[in-house]
Structure formats: C-alpha cells, structure tokens
N, C-alpha and C. Protein backbone atom coordinates (compact mmCIF):
# COMPACT_ATOMS: atom_id res chain seq x y z
N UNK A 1 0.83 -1.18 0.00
CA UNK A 1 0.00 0.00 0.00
C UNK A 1 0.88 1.24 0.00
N UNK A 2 0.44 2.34 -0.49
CA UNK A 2 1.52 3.70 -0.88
C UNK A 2 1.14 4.19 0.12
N UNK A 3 2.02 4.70 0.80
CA UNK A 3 1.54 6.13 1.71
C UNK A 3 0.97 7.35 0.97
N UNK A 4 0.18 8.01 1.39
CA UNK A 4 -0.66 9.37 1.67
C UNK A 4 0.63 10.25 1.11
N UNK A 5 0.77 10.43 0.02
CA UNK A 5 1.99 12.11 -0.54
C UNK A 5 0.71 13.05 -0.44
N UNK A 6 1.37 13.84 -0.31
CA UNK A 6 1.01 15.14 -0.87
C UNK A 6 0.63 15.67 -2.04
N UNK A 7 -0.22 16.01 -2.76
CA UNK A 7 -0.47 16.39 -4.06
C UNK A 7 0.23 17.39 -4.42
N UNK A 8 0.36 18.22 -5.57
CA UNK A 8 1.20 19.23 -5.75
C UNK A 8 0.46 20.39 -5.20
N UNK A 9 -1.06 20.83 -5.24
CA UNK A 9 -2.38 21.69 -5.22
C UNK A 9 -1.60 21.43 -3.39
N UNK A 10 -2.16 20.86 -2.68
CA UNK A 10 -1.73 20.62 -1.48
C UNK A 10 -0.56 21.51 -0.79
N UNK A 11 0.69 21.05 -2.14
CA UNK A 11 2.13 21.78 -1.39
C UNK A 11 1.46 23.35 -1.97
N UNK A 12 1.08 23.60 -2.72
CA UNK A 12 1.15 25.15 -2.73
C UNK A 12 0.65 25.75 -1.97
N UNK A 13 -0.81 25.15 -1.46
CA UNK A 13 -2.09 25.99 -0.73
C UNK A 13 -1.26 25.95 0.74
N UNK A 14 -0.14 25.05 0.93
CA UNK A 14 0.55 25.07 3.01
C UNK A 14 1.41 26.30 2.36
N UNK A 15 1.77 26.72 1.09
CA UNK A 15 2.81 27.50 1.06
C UNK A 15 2.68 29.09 0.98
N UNK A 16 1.14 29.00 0.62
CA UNK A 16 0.78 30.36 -0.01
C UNK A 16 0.91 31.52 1.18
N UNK A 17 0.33 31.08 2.33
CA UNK A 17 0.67 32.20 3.26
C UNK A 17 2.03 33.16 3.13
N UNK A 18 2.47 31.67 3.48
CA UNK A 18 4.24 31.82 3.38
C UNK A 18 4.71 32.66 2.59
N UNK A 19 4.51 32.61 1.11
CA UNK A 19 4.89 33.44 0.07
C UNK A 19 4.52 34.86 0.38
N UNK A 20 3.14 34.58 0.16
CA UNK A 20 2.76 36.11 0.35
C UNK A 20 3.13 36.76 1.17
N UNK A 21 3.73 36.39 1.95
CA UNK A 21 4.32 36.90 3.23
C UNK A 21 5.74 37.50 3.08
N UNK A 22 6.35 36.91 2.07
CA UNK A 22 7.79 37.08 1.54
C UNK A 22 7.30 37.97 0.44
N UNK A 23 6.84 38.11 -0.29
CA UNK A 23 6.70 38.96 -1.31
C UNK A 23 5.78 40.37 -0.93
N UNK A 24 5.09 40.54 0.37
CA UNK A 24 4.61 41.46 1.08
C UNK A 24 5.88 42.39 1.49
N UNK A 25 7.08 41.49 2.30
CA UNK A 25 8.22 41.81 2.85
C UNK A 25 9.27 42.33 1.65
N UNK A 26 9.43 41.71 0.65
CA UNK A 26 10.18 42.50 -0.08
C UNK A 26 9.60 43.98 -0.74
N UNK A 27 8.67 43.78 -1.03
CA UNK A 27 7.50 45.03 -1.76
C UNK A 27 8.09 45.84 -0.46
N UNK A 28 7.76 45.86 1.02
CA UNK A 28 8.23 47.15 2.32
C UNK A 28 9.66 47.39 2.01
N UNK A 29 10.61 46.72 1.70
CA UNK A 29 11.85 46.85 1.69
C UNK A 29 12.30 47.56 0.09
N UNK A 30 11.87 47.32 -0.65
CA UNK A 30 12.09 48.15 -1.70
C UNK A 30 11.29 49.79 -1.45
N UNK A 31 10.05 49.50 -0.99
CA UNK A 31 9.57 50.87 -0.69
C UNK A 31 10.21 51.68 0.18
N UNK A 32 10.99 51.23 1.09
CA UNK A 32 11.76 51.83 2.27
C UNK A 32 12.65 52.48 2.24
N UNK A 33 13.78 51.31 0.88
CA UNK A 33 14.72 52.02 0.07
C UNK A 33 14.64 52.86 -0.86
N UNK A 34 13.25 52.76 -1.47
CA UNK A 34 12.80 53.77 -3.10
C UNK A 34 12.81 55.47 -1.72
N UNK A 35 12.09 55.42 -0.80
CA UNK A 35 12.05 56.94 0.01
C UNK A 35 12.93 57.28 0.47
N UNK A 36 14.49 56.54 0.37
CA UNK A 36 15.76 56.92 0.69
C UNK A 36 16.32 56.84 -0.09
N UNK A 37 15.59 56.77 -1.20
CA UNK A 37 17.02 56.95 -2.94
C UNK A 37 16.79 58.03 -3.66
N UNK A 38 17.11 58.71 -4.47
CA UNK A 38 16.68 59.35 -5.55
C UNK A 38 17.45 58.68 -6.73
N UNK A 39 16.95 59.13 -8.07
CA UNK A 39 17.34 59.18 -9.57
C UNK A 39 16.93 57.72 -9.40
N UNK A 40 17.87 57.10 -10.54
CA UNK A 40 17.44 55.85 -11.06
C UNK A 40 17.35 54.85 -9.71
N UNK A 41 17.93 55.09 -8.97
CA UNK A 41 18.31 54.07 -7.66
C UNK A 41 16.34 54.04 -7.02
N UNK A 42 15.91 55.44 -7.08
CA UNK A 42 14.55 55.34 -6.49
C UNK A 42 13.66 54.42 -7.16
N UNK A 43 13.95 55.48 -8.71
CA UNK A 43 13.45 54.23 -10.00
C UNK A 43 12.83 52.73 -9.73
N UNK A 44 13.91 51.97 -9.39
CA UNK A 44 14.38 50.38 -9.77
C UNK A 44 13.62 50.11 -8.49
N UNK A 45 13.74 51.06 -7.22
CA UNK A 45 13.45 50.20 -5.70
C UNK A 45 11.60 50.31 -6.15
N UNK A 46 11.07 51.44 -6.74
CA UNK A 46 9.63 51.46 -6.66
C UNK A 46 9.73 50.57 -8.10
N UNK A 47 9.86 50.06 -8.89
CA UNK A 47 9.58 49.25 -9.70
C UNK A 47 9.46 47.59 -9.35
N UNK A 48 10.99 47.54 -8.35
CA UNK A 48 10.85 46.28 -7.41
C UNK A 48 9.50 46.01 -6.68
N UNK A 49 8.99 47.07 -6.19
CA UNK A 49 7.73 47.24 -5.38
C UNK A 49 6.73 46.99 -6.54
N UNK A 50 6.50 48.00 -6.97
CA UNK A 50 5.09 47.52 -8.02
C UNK A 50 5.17 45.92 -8.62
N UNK A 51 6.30 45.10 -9.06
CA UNK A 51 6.71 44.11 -9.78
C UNK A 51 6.33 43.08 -8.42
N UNK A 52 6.66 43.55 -7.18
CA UNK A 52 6.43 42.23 -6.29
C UNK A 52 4.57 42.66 -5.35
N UNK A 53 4.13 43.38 -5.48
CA UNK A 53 2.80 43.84 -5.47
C UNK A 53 1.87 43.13 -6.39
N UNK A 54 2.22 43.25 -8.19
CA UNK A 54 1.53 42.73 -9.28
C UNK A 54 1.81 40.78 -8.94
N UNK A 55 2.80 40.51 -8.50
CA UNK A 55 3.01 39.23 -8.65
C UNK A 55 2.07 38.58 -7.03
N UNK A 56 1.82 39.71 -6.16
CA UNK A 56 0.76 39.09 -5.21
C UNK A 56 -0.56 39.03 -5.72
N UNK A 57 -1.12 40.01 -6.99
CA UNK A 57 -2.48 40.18 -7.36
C UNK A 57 -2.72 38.89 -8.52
N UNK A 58 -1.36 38.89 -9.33
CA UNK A 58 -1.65 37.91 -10.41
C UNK A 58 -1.49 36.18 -9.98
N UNK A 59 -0.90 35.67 -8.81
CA UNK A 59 -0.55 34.52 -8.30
C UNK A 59 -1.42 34.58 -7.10
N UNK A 60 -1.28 35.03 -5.97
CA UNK A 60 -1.80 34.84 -4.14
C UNK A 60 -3.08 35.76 -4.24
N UNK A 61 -3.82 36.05 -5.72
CA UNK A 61 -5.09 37.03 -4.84
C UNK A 61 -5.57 36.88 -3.71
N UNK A 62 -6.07 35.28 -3.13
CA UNK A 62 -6.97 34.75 -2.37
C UNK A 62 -6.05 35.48 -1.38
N UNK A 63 -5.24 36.20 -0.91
CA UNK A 63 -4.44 36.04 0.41
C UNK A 63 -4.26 37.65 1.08
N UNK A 64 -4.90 38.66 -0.38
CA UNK A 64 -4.86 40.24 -0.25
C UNK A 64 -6.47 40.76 -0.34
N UNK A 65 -6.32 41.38 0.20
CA UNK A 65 -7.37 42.64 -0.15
C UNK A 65 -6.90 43.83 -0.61
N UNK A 66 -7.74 44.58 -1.97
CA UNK A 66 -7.31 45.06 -2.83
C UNK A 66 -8.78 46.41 -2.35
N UNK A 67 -8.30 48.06 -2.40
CA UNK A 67 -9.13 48.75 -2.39
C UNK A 67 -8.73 50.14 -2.70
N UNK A 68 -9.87 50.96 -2.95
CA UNK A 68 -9.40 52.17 -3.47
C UNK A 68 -8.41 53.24 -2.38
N UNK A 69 -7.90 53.57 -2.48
CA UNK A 69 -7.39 54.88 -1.31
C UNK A 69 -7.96 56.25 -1.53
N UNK A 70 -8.77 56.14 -0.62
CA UNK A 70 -9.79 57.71 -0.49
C UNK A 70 -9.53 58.62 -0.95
N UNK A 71 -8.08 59.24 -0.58
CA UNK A 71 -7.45 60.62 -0.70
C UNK A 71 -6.52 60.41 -1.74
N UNK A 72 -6.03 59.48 -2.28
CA UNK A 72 -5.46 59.62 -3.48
C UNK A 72 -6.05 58.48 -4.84
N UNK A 73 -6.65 59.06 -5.57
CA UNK A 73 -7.32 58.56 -6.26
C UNK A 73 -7.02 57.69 -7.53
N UNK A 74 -5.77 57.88 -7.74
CA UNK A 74 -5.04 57.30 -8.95
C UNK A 74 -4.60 56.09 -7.87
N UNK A 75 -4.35 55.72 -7.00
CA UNK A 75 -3.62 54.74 -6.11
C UNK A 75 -4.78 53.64 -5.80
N UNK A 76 -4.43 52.31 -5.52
CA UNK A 76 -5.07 51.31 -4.84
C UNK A 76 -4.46 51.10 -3.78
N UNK A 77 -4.56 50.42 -2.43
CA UNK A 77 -3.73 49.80 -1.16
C UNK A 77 -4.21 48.09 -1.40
N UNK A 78 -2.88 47.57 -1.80
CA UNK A 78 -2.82 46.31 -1.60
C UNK A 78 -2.13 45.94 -0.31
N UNK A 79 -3.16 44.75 0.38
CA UNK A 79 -3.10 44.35 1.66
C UNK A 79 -3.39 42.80 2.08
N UNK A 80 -2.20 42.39 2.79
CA UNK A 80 -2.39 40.85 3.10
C UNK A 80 -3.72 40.68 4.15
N UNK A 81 -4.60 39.42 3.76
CA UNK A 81 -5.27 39.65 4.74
C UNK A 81 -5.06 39.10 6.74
N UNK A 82 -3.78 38.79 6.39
CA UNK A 82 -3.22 38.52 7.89
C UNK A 82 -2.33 39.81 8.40
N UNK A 83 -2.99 40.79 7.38
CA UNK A 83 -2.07 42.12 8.41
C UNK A 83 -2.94 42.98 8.21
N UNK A 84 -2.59 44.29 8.52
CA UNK A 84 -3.42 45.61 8.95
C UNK A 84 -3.21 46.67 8.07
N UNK A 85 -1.81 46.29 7.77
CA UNK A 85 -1.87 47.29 6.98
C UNK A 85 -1.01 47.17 5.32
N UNK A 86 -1.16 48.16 4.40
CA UNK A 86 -0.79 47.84 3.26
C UNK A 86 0.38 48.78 2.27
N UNK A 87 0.58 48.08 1.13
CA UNK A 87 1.10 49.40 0.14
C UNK A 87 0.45 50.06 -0.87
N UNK A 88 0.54 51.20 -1.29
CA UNK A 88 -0.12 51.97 -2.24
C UNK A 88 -0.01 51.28 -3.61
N UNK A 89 -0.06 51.41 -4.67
CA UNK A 89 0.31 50.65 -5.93
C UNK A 89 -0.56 51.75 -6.67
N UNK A 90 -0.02 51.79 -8.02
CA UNK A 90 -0.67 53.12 -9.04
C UNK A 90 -1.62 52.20 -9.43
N UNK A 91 -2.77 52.56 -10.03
CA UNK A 91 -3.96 52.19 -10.27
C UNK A 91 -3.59 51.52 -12.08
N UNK A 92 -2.81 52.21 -12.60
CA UNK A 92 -2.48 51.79 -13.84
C UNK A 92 -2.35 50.63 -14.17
N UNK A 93 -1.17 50.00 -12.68
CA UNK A 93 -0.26 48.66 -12.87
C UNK A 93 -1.11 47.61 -12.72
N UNK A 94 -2.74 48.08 -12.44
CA UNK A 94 -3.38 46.75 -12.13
C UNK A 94 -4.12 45.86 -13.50
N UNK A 95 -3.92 46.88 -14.67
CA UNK A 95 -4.40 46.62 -16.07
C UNK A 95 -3.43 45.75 -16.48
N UNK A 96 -1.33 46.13 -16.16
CA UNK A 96 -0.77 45.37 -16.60
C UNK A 96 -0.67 43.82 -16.00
C-alpha cells in the first residue's frame, strides 16, 4: 500500500501564506529604500515594489485585499489579509 503524498495543489495551498508573506516583505523593503534613494536608484526600488505587489495580485489574490485609497485617487492599497496594513500601488499597474 503507498503512503498518503502530498499532491502538488496541497504543497502550494501550506505555502501560499508563506509566500505572500515574503513577497509582502520584499515590496516594504524596496519601498523603504525607493524613500531613501533618488534618480534611477529610487526608480528600480519602486519598480521592485510595483513588480512584487503585481506578482501578489496575479498569483496569491486569495491572500490580499485590494481597495481604493480615499485621498489619493489614482492609487489602490494592496493588503495581506493577515495584516493591517498595506502598500499603495498606481492604479495603472493593475491593467498590466
């Protein structure tokens, strides 16, 4: 008789927290660095951010909440739903 594996659907859904959680964490850390850089250096850190933001909406939706930001209207706040709080993202990047 085979033992009980794991399906592949299985390993992702124990992993997804996880991820999103890492790709939440890099998105703060590029944003942290983009408000302490200028010129191209700011560039690349808010592009890192939008690039690891889009890859939580297009892979981990189930794991964010996605909503308008009141006072700035071109912006969305993408947000894990095991935290409180979120990042801004331009409203544009959500078409790409």
């Amino acid at each position: 008789m085979k033992p009980n594996r794991a399906t592949f659907n299985n390993i992702l859904k124990q992993t997804e927290q996880k991820n999103s959680e890492r790709l939440m964490a890099k998105a703060r850390m590029a944003n942290r660095l983009a408000k302490k850089s200028r010129g191209s250096d700011r560039k690349i850190a808010y592009h890192i951010k939008s690039k690891s933001l889009c890859s939580l909406i297009n892979k981990l939706s189930n794991q964010i909440r996605i909503y308008r930001d009141i006072k700035l209207a071109d912006f969305v706040v993408i947000e894990l739903k095991s935290e409180q709080s979120g990042l801004h993202l331009p409203s544009v990047n959500l078409i790409n």
